[in-house]
Protein backbone atom coordinates (compact mmCIF):
# COMPACT_ATOMS: atom_id res chain seq x y z
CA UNK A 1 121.40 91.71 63.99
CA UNK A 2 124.02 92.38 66.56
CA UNK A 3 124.45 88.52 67.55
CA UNK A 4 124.28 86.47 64.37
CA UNK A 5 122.34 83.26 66.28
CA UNK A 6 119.27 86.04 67.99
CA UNK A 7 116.26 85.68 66.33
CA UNK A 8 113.52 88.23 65.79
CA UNK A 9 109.98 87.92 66.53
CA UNK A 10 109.13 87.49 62.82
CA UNK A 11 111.48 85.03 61.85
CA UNK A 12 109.84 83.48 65.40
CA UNK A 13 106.94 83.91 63.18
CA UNK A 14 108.15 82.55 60.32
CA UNK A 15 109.31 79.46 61.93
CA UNK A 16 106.25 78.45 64.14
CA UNK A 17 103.96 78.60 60.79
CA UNK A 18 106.71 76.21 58.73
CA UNK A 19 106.46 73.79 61.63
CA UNK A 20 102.73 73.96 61.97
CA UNK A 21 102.03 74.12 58.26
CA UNK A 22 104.34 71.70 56.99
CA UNK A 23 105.06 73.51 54.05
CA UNK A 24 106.11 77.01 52.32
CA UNK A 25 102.76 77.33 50.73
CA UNK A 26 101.05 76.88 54.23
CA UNK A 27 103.32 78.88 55.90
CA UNK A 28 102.43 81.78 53.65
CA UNK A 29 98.78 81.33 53.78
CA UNK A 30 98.95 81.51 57.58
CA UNK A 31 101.17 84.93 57.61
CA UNK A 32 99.32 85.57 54.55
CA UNK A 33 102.62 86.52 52.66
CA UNK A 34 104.47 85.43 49.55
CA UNK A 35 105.65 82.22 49.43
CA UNK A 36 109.34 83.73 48.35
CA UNK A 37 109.74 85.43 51.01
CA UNK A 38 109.23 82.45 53.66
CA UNK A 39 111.97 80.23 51.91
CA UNK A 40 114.34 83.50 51.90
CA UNK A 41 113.65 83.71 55.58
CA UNK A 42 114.50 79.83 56.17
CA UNK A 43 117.33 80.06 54.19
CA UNK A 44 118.80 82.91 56.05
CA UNK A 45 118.48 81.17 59.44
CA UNK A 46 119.22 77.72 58.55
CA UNK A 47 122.53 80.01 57.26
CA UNK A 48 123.29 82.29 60.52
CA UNK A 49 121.86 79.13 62.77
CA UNK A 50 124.09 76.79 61.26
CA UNK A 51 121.93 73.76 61.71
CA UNK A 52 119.30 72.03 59.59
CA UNK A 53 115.97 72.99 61.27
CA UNK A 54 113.91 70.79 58.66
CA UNK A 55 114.48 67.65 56.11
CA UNK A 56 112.07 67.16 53.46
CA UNK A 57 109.73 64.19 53.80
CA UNK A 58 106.49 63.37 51.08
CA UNK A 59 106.36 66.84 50.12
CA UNK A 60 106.69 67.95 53.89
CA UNK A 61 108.48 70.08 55.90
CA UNK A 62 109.89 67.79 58.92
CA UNK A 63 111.95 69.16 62.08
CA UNK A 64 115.20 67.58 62.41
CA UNK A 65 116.20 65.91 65.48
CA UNK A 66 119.06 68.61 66.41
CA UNK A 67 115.72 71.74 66.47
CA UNK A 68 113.04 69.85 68.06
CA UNK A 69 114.36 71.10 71.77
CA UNK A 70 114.70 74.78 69.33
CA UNK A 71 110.77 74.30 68.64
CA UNK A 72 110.03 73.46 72.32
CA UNK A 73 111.09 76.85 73.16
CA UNK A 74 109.38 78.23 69.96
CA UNK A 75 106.22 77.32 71.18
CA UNK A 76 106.82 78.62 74.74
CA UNK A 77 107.45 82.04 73.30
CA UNK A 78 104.44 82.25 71.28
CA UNK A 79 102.33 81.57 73.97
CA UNK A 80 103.79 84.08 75.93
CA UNK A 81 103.17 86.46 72.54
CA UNK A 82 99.92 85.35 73.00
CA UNK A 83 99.52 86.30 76.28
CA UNK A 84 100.88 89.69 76.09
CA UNK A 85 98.69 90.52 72.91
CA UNK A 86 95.63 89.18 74.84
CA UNK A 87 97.12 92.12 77.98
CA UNK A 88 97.53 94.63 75.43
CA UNK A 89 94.61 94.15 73.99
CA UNK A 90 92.63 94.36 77.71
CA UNK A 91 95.03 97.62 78.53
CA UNK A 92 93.60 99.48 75.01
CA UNK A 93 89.73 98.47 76.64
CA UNK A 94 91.25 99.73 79.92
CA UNK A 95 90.86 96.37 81.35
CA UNK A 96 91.49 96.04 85.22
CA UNK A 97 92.33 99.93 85.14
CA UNK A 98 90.09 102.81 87.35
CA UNK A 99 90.77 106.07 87.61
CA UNK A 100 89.87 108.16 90.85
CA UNK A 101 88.83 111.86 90.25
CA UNK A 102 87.03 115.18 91.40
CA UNK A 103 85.60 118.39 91.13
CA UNK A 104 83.79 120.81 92.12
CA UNK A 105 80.27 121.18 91.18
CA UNK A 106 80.36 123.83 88.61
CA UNK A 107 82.68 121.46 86.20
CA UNK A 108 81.28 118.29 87.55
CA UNK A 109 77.40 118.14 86.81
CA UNK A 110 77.70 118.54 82.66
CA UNK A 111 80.99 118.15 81.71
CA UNK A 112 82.56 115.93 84.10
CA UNK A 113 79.69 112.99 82.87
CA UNK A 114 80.75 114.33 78.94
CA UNK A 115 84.10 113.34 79.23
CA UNK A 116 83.13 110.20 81.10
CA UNK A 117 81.16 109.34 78.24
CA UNK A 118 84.13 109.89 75.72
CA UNK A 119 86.42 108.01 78.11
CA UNK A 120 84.19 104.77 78.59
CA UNK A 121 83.97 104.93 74.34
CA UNK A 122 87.82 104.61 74.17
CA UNK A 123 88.37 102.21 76.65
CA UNK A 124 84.91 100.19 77.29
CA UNK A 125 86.29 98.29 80.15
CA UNK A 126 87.37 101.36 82.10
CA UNK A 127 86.17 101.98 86.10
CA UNK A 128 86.20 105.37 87.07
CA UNK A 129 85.20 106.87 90.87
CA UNK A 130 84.00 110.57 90.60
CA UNK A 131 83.36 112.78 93.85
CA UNK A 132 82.18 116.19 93.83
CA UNK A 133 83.81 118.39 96.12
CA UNK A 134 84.35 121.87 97.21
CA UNK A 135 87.15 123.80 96.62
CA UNK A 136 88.90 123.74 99.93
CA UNK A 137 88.22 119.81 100.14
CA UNK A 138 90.85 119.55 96.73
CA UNK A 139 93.59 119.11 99.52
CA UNK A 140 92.96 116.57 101.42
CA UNK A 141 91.55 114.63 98.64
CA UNK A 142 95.09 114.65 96.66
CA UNK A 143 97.48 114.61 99.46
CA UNK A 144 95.68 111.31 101.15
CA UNK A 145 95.89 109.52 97.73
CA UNK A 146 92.10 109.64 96.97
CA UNK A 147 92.64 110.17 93.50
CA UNK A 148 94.68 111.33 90.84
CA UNK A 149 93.56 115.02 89.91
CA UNK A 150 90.51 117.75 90.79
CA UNK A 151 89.03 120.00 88.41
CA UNK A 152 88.69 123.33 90.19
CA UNK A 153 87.53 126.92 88.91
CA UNK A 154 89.84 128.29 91.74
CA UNK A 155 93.14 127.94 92.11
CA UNK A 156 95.51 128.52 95.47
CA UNK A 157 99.25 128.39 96.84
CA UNK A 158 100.56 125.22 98.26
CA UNK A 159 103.73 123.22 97.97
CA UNK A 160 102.42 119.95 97.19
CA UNK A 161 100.16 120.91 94.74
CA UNK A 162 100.79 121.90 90.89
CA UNK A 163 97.89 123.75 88.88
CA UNK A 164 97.25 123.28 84.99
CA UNK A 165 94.70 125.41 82.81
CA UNK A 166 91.92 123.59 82.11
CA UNK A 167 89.45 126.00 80.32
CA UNK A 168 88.37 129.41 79.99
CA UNK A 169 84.40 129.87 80.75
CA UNK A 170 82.31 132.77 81.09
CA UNK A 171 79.58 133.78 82.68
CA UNK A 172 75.69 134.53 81.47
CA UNK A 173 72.10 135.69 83.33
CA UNK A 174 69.92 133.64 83.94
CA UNK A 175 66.33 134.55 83.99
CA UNK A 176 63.13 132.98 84.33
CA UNK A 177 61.01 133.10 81.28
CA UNK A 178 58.79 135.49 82.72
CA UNK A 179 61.20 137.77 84.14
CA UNK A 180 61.82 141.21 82.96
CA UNK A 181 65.53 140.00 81.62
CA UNK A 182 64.22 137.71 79.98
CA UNK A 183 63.23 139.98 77.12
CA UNK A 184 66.20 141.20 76.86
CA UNK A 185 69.08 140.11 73.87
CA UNK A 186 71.75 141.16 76.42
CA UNK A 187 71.99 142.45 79.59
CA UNK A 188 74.77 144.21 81.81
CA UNK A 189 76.06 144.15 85.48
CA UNK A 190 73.63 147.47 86.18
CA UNK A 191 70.78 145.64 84.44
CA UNK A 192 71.05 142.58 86.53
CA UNK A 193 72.23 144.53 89.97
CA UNK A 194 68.75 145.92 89.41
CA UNK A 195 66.94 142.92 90.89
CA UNK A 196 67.05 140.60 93.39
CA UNK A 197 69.47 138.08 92.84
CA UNK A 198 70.22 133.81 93.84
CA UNK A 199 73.58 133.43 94.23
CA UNK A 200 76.31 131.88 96.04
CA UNK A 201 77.89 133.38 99.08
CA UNK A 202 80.78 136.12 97.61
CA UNK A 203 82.86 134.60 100.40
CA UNK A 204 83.19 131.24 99.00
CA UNK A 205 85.67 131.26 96.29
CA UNK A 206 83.50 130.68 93.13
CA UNK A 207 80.85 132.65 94.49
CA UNK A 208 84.02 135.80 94.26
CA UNK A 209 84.42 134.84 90.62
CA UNK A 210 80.53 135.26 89.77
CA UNK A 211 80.46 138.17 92.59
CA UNK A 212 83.19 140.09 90.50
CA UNK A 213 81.06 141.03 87.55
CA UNK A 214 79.47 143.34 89.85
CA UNK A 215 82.67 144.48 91.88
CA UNK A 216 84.42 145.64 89.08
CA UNK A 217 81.46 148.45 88.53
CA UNK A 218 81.35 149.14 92.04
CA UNK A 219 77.56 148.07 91.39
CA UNK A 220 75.80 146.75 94.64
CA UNK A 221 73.80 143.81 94.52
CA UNK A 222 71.75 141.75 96.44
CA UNK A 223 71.87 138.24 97.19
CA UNK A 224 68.11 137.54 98.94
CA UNK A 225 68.74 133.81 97.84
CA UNK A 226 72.07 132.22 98.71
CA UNK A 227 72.55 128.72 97.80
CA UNK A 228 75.60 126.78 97.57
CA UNK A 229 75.86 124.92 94.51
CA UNK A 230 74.19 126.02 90.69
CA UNK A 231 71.73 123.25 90.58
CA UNK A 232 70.25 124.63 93.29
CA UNK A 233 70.59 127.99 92.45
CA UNK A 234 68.75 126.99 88.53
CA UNK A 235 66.17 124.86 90.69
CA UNK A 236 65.76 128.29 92.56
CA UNK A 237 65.30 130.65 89.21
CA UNK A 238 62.65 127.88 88.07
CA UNK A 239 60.21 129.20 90.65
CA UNK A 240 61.02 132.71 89.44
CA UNK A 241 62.77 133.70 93.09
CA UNK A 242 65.08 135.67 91.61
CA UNK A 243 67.85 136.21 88.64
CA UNK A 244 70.90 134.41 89.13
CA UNK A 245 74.43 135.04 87.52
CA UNK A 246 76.03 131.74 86.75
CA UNK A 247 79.26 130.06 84.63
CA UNK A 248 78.59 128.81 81.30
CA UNK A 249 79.71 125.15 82.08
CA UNK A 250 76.80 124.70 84.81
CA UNK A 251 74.13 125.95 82.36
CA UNK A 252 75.52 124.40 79.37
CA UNK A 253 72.32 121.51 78.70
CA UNK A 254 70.01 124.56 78.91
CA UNK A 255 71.48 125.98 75.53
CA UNK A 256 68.55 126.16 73.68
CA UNK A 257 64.58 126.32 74.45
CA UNK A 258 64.13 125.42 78.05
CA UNK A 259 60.39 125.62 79.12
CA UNK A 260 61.11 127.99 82.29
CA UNK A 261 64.66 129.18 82.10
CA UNK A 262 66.21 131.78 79.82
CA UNK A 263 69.72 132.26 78.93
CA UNK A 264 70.82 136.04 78.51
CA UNK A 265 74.35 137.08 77.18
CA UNK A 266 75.96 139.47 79.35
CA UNK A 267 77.59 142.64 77.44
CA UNK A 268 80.71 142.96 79.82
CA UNK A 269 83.73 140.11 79.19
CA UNK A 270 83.34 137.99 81.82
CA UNK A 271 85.99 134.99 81.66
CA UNK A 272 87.35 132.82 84.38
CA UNK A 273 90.06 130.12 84.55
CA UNK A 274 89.51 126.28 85.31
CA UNK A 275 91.76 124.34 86.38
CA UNK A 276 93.54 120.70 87.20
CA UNK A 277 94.94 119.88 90.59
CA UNK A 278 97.42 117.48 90.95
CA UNK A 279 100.09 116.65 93.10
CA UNK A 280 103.64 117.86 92.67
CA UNK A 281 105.49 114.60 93.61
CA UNK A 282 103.31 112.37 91.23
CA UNK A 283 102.80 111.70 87.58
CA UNK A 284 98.97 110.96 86.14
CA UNK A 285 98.36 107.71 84.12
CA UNK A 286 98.08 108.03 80.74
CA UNK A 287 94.29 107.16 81.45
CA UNK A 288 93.64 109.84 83.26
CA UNK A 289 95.45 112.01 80.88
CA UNK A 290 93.09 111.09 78.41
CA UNK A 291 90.39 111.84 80.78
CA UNK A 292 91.52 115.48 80.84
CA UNK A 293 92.06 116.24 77.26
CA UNK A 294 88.48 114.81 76.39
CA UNK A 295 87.49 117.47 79.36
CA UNK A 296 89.14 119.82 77.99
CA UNK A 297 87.85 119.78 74.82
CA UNK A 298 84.29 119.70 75.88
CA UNK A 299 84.72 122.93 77.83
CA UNK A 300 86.71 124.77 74.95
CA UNK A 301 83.74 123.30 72.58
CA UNK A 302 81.08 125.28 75.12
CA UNK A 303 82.96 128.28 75.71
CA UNK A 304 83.63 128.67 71.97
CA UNK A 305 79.54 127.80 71.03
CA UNK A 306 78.20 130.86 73.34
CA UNK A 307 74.77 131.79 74.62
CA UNK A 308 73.76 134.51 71.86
């Protein structure tokens, strides 16, 4: 030790179960340790203390009159050991913690309540508030404090505002069962530019990134169903209005048999970035941290599963 007369919390330890024992032997049954290694302990700060801390009395361990304002103090600090287990213990539940987030809709209707899920497992105790936004709403929602970070499949220039890869998706046709597609193992961009399609507005920013499948061919394609988010746009195949081209994250609980919807693979590589916003002058809690690596993963696991 660098001072001789400091004590450490486990000859604290060591102490607090002599005095409330009585004995060695009890002391070592509460720290459930050898009985050797309590009277080395004593020894060694009855040594370094130099005082008597105990006399023996019937077999017992007694404080001396010189320790008992030493044991006063003992007591104090194990409470307050106490008391900051009991606060570490609430902090690993995330006790009196919430975390404020976003995204936009693509990222926040399966995924977003997946890592939620993993989140609440870890810390049971844990409040979170999650808004769904779009894209060009990300600003205002970081830079007034709103929350912590958005989970966007665009990303943009601006000075108070750092991006971080989040996941690669891809995107995949989406047919109603009875559909021509539908029969299909795969499909391409002519295949699909074919038929009328429900889509988002090629304006919007994630409408670009699902409109670029078709740019890239110089196909043309029609939209005769725009709608702004994929929920609607899936509600919208349902009724067999039209084919729709959408990202693998927004489709990802219809992998499998659905009763109305089919999920085609489409031949041409289609990935896209996602992303975290954040702002540049502030660091994330560790909670919401966590809340983004559980994301992550649960994107990288759908990306990696696939559609074929």
């Amino acid at each position: 030790m660098a001072n001789e007369k400091s004590l450490t919390l486990r000859q604290i330890e060591v102490l607090r179960a002599v005095m409330v024992a009585g004995s060695i032997a009890g002391a070592a049954r509460i720290l459930n340790v050898a009985q050797p290694g309590i009277s080395r302990t004593m020894k060694h700060l009855e040594t370094s203390l130099g005082i008597k801390l105990f006399t023996r009395s019937g077999g017992r361990y007694v404080p001396t009159p010189e320790s008992q304002q030493v044991f006063l103090q003992l007591q104090e600090v194990h409470k307050k050991l106490l008391h900051l287990q009991v606060s570490i213990g609430q902090m690993e539940r995330g006790h009196d913690v919430e975390i404020s987030l976003a995204s936009v809709p693509s990222i926040a209707n399966v995924m977003v309540p997946r890592a939620a899920a993993g989140l609440k497992a870890r810390y049971p105790d844990i409040r979170m508030n999650i808004e769904i936004l779009k894209i060009e709403e990300a600003i205002d929602f970081l830079l007034l404090g709103k929350g912590q970070f958005v989970c966007m499949s665009h990303r943009f220039d601006h000075p108070s505002i750092v991006f971080e890869h989040l996941a690669v998706g891809n995107l995949v046709c989406v047919a109603h069962r009875d559909h021509p597609l539908a029969r299909l193992e795969r499909v391409t961009a002519a295949d699909i530019a074919a038929f009328p399609l429900i889509g988002i507005d090629p304006a919007d920013p994630y409408g670009a990134i699902l409109a670029e499948i078709f740019a890239r061919q110089g196909l043309d394609f029609r939209i005769e169903i725009r709608a702004r988010f994929g929920t609607t746009v899936l509600g919208l195949v349902r009724q067999n209005l039209g084919v729709a081209v959408l990202d693998n994250f927004t489709v990802a609980e219809l992998h499998g048999p659905d009763r109305d919807i089919r999920l085609v693979p489409i031949a041409e590589k289609t990935p896209f970035r996602t992303y975290v916003a954040r702002r540049s002058d502030l660091e994330i809690s560790g909670f919401a941290e966590a809340f983004i690596a559980l994301l992550r993963g649960e994107m990288d696991a759908v990306t990696r599963r696939g559609f074929s």
